[in-house]
Structures are given as structure tokens and as C-alpha cells.
N, C-alpha and C. Protein backbone atom coordinates (compact mmCIF):
# COMPACT_ATOMS: atom_id res chain seq x y z
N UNK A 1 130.30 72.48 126.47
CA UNK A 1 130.20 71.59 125.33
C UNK A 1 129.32 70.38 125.60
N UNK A 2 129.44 69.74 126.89
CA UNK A 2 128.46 68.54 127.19
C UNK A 2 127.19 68.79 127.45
N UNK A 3 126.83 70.23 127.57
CA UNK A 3 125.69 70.34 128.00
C UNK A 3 124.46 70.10 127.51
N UNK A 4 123.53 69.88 128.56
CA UNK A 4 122.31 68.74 127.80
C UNK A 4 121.24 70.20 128.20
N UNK A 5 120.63 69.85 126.53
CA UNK A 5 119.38 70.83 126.05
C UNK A 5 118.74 70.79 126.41
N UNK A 6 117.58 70.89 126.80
CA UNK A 6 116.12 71.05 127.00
C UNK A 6 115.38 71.18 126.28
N UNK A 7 114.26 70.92 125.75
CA UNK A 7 112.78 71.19 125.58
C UNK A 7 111.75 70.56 126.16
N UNK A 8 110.93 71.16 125.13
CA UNK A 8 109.44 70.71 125.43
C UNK A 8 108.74 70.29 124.03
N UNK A 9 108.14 69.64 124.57
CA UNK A 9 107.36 68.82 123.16
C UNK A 9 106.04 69.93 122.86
N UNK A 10 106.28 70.19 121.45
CA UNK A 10 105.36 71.19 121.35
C UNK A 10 103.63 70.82 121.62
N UNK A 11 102.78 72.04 122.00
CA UNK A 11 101.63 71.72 121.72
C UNK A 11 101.15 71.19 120.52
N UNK A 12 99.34 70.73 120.52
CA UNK A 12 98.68 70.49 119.79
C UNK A 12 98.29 71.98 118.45
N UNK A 13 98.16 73.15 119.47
CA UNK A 13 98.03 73.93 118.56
C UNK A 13 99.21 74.53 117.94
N UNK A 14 100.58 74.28 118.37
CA UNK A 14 101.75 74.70 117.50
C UNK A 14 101.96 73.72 116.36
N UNK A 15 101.76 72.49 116.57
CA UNK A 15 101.63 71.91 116.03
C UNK A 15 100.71 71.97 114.31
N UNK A 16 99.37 72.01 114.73
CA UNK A 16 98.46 72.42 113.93
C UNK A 16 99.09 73.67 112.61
N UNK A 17 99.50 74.62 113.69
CA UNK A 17 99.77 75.80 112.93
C UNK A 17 101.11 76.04 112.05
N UNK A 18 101.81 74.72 112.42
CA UNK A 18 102.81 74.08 111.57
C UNK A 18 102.50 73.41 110.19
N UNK A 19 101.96 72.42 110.58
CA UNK A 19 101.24 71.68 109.41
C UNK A 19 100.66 72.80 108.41
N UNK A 20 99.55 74.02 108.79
CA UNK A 20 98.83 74.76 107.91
C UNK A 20 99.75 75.91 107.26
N UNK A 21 101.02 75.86 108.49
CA UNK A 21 102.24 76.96 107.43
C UNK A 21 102.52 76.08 106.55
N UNK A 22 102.92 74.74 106.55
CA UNK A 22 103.25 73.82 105.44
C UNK A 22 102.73 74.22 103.87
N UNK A 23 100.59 73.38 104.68
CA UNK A 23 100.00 73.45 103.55
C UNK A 23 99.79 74.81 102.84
N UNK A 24 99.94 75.65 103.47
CA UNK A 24 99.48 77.07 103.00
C UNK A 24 100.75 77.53 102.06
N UNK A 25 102.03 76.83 102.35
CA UNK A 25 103.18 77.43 101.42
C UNK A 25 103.06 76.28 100.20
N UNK A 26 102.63 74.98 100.29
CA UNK A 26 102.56 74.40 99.07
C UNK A 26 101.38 74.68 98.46
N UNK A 27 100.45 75.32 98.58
CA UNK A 27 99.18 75.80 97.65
C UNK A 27 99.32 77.15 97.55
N UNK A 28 100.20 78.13 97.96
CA UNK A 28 100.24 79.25 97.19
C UNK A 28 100.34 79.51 96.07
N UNK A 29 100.71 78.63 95.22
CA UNK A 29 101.20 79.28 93.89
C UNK A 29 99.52 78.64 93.06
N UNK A 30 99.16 77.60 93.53
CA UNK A 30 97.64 77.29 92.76
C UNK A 30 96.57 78.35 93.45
N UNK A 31 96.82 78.77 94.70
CA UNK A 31 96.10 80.31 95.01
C UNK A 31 96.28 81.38 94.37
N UNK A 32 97.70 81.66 93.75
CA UNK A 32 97.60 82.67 93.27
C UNK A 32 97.29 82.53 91.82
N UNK A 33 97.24 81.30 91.08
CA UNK A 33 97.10 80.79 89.89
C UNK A 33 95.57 81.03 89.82
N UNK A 34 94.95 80.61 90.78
CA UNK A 34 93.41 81.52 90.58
C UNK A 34 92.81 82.45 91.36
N UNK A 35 93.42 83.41 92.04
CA UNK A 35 93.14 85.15 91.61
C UNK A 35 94.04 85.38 90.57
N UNK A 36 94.86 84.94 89.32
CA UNK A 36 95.03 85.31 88.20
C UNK A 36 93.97 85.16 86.94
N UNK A 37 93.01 83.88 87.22
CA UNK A 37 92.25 83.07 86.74
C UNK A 37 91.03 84.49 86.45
N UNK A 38 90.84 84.90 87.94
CA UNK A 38 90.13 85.64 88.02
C UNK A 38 89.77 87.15 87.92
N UNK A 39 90.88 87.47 87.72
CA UNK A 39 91.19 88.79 87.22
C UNK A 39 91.09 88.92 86.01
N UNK A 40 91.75 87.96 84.89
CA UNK A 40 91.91 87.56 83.43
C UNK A 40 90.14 87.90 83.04
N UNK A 41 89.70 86.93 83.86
CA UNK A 41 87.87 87.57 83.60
C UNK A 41 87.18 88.46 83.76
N UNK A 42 87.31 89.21 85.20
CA UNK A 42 87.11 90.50 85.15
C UNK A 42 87.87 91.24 84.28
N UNK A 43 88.77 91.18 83.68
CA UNK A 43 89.96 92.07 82.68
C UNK A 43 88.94 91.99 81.34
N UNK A 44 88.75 91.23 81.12
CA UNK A 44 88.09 90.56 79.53
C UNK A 44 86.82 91.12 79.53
N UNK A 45 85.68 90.61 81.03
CA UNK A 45 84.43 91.28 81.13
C UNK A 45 84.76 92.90 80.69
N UNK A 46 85.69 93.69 81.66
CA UNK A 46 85.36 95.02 81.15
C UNK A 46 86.00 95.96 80.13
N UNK A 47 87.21 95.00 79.77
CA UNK A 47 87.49 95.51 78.05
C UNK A 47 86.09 95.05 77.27
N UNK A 48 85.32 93.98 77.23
CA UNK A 48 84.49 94.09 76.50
C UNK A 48 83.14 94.95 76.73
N UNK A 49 83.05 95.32 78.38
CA UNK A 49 82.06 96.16 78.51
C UNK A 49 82.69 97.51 77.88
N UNK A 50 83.73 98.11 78.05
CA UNK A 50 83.93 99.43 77.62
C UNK A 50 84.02 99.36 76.22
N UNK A 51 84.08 98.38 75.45
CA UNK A 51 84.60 98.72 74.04
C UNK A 51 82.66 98.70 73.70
N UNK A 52 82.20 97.51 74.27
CA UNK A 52 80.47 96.98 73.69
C UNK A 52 79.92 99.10 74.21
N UNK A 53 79.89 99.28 75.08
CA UNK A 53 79.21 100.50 75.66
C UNK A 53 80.36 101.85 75.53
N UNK A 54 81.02 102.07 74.50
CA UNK A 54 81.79 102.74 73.85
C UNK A 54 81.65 104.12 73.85
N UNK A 55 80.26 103.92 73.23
CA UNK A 55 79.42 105.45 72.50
C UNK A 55 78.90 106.01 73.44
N UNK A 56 78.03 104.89 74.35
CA UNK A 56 77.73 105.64 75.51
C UNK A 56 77.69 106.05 76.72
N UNK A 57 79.22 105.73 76.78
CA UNK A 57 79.56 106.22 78.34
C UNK A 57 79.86 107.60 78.63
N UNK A 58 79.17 108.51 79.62
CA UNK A 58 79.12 109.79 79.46
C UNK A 58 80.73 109.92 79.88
N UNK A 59 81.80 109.37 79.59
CA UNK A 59 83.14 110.16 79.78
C UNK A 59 83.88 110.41 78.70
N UNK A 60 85.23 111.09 78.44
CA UNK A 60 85.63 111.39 77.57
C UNK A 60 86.65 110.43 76.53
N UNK A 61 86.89 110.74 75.30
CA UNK A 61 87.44 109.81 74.61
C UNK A 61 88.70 109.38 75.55
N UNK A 62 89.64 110.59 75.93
CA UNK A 62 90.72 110.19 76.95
C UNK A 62 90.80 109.20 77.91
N UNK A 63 89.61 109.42 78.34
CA UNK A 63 89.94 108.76 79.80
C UNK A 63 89.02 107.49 79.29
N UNK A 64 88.40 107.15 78.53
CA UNK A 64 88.20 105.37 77.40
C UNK A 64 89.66 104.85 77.17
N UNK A 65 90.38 105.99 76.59
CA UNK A 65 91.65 105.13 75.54
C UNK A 65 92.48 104.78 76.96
N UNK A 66 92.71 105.83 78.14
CA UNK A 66 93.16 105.78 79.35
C UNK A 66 92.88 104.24 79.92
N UNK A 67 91.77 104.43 80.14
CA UNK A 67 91.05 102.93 81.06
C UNK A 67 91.32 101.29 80.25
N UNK A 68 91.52 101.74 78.86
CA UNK A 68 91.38 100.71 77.72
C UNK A 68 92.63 99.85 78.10
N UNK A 69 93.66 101.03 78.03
CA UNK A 69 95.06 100.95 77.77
C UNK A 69 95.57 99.64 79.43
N UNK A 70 95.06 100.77 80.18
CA UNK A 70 95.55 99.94 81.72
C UNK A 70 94.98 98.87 82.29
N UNK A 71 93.48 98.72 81.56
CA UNK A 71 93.06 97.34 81.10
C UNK A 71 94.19 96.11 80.40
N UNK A 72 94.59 96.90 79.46
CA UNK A 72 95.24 95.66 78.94
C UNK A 72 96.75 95.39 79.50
N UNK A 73 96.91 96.34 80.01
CA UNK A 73 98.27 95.87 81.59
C UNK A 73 97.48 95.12 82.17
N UNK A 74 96.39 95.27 82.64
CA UNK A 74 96.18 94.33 83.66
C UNK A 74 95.89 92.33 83.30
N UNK A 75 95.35 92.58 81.99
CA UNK A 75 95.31 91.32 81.14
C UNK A 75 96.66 90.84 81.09
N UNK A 76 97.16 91.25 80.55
CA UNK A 76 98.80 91.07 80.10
C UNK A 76 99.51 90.20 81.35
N UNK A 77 99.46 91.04 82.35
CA UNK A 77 99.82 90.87 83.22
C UNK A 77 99.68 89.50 84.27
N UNK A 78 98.36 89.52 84.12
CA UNK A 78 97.86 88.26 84.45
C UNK A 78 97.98 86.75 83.66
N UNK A 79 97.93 86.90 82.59
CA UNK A 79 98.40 85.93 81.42
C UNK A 79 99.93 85.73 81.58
N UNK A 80 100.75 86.77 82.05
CA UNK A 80 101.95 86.23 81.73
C UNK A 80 102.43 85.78 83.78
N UNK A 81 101.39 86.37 84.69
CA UNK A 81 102.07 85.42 85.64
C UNK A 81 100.87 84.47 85.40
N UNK A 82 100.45 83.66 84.79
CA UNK A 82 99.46 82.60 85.35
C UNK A 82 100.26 81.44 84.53
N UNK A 83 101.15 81.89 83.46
CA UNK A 83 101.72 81.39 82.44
C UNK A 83 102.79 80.01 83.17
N UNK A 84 102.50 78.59 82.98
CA UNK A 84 103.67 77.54 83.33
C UNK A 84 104.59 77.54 83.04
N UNK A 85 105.91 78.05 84.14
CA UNK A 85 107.18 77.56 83.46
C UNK A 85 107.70 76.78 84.20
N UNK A 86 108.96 76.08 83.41
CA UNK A 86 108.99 74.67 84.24
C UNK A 86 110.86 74.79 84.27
N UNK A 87 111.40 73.88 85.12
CA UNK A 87 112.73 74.01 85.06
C UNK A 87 113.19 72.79 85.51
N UNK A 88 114.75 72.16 85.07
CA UNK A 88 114.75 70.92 85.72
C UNK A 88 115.29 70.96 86.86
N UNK A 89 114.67 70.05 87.91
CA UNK A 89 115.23 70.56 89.18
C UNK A 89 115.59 69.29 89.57
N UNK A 90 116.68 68.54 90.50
CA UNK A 90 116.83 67.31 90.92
C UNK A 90 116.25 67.11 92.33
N UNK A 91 115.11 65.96 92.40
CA UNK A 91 114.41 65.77 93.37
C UNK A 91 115.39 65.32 94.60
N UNK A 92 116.49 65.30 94.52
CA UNK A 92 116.88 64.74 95.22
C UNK A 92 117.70 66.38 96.27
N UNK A 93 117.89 67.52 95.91
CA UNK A 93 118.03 68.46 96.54
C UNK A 93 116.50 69.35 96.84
N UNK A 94 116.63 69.23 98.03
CA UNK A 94 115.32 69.84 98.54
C UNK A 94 115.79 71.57 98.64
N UNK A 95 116.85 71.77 98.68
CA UNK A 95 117.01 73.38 98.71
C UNK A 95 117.35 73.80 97.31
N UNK A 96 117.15 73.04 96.43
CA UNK A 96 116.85 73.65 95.58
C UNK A 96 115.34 73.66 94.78
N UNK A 97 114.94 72.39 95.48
CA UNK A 97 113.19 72.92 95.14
C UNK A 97 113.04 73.98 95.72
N UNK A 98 113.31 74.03 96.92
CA UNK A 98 112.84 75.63 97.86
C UNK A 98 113.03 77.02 96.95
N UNK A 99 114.64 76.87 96.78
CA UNK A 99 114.47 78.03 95.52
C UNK A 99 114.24 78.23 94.85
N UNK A 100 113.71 77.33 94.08
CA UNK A 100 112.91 77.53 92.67
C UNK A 100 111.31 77.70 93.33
N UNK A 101 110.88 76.87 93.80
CA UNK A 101 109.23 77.05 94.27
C UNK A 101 109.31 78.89 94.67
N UNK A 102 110.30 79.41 95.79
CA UNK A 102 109.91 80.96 96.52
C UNK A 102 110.40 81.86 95.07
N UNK A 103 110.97 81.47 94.01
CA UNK A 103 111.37 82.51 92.82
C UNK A 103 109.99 82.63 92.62
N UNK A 104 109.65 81.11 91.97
CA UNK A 104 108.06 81.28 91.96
C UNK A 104 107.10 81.73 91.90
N UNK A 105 106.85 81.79 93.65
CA UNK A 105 105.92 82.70 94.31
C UNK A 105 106.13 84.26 94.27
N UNK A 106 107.46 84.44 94.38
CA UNK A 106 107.76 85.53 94.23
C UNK A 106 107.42 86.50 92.63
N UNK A 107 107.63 85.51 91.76
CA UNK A 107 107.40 86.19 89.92
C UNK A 107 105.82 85.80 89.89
N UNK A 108 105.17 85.03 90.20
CA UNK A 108 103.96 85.52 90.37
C UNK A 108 103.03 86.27 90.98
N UNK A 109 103.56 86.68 92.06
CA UNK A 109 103.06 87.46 93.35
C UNK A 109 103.28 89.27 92.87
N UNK A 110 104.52 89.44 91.45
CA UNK A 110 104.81 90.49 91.20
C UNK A 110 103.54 90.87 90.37
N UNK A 111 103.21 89.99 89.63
CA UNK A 111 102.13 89.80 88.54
C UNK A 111 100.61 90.26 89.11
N UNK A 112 100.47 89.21 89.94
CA UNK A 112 99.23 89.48 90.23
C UNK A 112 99.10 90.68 91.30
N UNK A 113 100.17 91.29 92.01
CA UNK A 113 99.84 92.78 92.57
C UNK A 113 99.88 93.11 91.23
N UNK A 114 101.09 93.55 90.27
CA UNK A 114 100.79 95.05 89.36
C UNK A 114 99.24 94.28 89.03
N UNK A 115 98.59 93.40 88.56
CA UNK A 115 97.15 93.09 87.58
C UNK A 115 95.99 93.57 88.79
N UNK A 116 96.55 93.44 90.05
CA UNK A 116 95.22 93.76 91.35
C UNK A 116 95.18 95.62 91.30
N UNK A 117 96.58 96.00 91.25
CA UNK A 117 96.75 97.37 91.17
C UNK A 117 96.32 98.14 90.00
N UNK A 118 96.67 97.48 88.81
CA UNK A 118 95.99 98.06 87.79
C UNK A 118 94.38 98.02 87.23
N UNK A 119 93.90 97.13 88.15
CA UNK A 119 92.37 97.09 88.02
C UNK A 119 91.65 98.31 89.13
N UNK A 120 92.27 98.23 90.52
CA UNK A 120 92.00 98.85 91.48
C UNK A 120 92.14 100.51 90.79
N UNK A 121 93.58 100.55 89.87
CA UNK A 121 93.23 102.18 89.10
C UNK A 121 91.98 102.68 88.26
N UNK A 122 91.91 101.05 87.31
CA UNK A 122 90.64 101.52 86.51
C UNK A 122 89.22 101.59 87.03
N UNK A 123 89.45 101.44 88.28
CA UNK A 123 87.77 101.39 88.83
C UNK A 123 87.92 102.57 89.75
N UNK A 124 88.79 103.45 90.13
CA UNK A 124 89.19 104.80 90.54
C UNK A 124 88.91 105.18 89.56
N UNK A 125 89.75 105.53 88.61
CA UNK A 125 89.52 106.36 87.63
C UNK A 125 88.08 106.50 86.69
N UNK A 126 87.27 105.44 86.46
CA UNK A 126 86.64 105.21 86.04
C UNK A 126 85.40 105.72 87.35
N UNK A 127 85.25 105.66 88.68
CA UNK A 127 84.32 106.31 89.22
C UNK A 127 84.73 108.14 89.28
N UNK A 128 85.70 108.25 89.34
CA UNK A 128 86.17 109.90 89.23
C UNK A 128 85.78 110.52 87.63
N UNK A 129 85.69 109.22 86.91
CA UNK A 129 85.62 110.21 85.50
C UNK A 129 84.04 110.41 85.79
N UNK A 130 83.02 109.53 86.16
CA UNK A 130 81.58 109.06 86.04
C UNK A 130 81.18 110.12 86.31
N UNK A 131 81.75 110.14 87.55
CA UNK A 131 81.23 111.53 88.56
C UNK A 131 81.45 112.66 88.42
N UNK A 132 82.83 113.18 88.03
CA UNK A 132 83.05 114.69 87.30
C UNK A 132 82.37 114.85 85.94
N UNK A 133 82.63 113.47 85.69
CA UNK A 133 82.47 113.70 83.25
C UNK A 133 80.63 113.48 83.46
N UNK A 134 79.71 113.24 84.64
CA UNK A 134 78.74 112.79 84.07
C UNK A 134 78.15 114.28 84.54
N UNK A 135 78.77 115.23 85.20
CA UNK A 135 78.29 116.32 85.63
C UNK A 135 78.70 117.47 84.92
N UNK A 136 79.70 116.93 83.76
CA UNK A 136 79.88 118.17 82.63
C UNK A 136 79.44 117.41 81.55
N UNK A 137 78.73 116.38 81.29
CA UNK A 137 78.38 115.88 80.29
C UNK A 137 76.99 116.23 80.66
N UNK A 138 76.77 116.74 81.85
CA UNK A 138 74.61 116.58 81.68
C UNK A 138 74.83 118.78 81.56
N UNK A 139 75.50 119.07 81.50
CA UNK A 139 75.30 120.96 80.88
C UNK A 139 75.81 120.35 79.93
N UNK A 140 75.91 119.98 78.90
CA UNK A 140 75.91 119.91 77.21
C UNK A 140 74.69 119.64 77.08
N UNK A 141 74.09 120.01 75.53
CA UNK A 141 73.00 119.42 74.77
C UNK A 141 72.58 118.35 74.98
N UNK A 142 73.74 117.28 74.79
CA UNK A 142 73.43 115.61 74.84
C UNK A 142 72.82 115.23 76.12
N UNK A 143 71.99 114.58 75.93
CA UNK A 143 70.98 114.02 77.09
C UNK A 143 72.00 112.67 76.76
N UNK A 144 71.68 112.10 78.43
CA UNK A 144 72.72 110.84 78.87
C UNK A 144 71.88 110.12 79.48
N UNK A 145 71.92 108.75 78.68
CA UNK A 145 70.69 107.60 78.92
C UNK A 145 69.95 107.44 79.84
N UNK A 146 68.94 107.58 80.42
CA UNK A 146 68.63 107.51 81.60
C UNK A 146 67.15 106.16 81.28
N UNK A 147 66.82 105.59 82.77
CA UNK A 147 65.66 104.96 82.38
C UNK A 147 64.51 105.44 83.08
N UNK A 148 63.87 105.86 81.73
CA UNK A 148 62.60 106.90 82.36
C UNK A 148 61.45 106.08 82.69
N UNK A 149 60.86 106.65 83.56
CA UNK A 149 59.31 105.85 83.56
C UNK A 149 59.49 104.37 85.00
N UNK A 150 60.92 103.83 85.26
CA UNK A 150 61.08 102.92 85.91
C UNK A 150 61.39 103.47 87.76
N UNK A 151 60.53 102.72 88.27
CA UNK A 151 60.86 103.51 89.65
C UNK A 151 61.20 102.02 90.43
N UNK A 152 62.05 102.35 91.56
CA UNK A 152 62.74 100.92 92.10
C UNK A 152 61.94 100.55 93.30
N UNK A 153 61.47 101.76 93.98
CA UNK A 153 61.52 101.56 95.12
C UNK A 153 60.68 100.60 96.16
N UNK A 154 59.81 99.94 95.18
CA UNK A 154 59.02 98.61 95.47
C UNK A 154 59.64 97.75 94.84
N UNK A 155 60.58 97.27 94.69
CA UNK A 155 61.20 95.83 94.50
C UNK A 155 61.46 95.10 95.66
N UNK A 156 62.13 95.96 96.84
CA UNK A 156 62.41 95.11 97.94
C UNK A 156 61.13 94.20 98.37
N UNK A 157 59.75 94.68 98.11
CA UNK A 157 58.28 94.02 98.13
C UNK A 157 58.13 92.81 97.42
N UNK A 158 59.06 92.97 96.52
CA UNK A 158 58.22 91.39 95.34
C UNK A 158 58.95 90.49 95.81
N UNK A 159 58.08 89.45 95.06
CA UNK A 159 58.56 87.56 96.05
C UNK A 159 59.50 87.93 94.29
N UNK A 160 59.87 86.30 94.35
CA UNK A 160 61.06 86.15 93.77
C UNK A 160 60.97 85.92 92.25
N UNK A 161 58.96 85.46 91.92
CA UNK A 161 58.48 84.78 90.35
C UNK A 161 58.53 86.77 90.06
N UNK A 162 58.01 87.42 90.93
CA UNK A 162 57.58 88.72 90.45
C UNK A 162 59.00 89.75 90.13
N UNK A 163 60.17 89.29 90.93
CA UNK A 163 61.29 90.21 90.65
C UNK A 163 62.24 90.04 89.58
N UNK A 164 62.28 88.59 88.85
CA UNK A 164 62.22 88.08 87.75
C UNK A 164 62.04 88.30 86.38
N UNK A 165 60.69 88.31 86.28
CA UNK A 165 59.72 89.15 85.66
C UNK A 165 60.15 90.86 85.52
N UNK A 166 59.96 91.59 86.61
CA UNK A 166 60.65 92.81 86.83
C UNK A 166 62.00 93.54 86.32
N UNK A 167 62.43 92.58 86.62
CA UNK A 167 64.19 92.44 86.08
C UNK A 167 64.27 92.22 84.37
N UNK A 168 63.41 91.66 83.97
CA UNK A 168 63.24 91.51 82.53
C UNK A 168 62.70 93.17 81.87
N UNK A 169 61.61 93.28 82.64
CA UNK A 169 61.04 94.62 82.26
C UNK A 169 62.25 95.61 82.56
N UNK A 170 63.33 95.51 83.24
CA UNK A 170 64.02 96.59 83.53
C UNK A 170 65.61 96.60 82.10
N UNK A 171 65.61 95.37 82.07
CA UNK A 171 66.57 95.20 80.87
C UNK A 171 66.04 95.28 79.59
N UNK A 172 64.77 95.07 79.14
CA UNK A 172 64.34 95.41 78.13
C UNK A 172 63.96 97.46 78.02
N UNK A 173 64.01 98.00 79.09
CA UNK A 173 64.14 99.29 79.28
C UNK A 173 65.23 99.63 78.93
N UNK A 174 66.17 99.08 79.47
CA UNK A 174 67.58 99.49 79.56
C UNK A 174 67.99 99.38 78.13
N UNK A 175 67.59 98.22 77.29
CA UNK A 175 68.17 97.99 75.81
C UNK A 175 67.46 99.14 75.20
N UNK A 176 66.57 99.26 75.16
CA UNK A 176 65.62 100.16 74.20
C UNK A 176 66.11 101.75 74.62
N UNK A 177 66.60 101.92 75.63
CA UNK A 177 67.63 103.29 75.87
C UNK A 177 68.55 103.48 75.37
N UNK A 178 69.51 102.04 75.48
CA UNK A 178 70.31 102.44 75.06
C UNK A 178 70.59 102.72 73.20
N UNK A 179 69.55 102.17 72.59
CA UNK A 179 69.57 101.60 71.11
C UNK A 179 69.09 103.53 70.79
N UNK A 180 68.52 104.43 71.42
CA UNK A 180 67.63 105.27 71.36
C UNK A 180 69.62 106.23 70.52
């Protein structure tokens, strides 16, 4: 019962790596608040690319309404963990900030995996459809946009006024294909 403890005064680098477990657990939730930030945009960019390029993506109506659909899980998803909720907590119990802050982390952390997972499907699925659907879509009749006449393989050559320029000529190709 009298017995006397021991230590040691920690290092500089335990130390360090204390402090950054600290800061790293009080900025998780504004970390994960923007990879939600950022997903919400990629989510939005490619619901609006698939709905804008609709007609002409060589895959099938299915696997559009498919990709559309798990798109908007992944929106959803992200909107509702990025979403503020607030609760009253008394500053004066620190274990119960703790449990409310790790619920937290935890109901947002659910969010932004299913929104990371459900993007990670649509860009699977969406290269598996490209690649099977663009190789039973080129034996049909329908010819599938291509840009004719443009060859790449001297770009790595041009300075930066000339690739510019280039890049213009290649999107004004690209529009006039696709309008065809």
C-alpha cells in the first residue's frame, strides 16, 4: 500500500505525439465536414454530367437509371452527415462533451464511408459498363462519338501559349461531335 511509484518524465517526441492525438481528435469532425464538402461536389458534378451527356453515353438505359439512383445515395448521404446538429451539453462535464463529440464522429464517419462507398460503386460500375456496353454498342449500327481527324501525340511538344490554343481546338471538336 505505501509503495512509491516510479516514472519517467516522458520524452519530447511522446510528448509531441500527444498534443497531435489531441489536435487531430478536435479537428476531426471539421475534416470530415470537408471530405463531405467534397463529395457533395463531385456527387452534383456527375449527376449533372450523366443527366447533361444522357443521350450519349454508349451504356444502357439500366445501368444510367442504376448509376443515377446511387448517385443520389451518395448526395443524400453526404448532406445529411455534413448537416449541424446541436445538443445542450453542460460545459462543466467534460465526459459528457466526450460523448457527445465521439457520437459525433461516429454519425458522421457512418455518412461519409456509405457517400465514399457509394461513389467508389459508381465509378466501378460505370468503367465495367464503358468497357463491356462500349464493345456491344460499337457491333450495332450506331456509330459512338468519336473525335476524328484529332491526333494527340504531339502535345507533350507544345509550350504552354500553344497547348491552350490546342485544347480549345480539341473542345470545340468535341462539341461539334457531340451536337452531330
Amino acid at each position: 500500500m505505501n509503495e512509491i511509484i516510479k516514472g519517467k518524465q516522458p520524452t519530447e517526441e511522446q510528448l509531441f505525439y500527444k498534443r497531435w492525438a489531441f489536435a487531430s481528435l478536435k479537428e476531426s469532425i471539421s475534416v470530415i465536414n470537408d471530405v463531405l464538402k467534397i463529395f457533395i461536389t463531385i456527387n452534383i458534378a456527375l449527376l449533372s454530367a450523366l443527366l447533361g451527356f444522357y443521350d450519349k453515353l454508349p451504356i444502357s438505359t439500366t445501368i444510367k437509371v442504376i448509376l443515377f439512383i446511387i448517385l443520389l445515395v451518395s448526395l443524400v448521404c453526404s448532406i445529411v452527415g455534413i448537416y449541424p446538429t446541436t445538443k445542450r451539453i453542460d460545459p462543466n462535464m467534460p465526459e459528457e462533451i466526450k460523448r457527445y463529440k465521439s457520437r459525433k464522429i461516429k454519425f458522421k464517419s457512418i455518412f461519409l464511408n456509405i457517400s465514399f462507398y457509394t461513389l467508389l460503386m459508381v465509378f466501378l460500375i460505370a468503367l465495367v459498363a464503358l468497357l463491356f456496353g462500349s464493345r456491344k454498342h460499337s457491333n450495332t449500327s450506331e456509330s459512338t462519338p468519336r473525335l476524328s481527324g484529332i491526333h494527340l501525340g504531339f502535345v507533350s511538344s507544345l509550350n504552354r501559349t500553344q497547348m491552350v490554343g490546342y485544347s480549345d481546338l480539341i473542345l470545340d471538336q468535341l462539341v461539334k461531335e457531340i451536337r452531330k
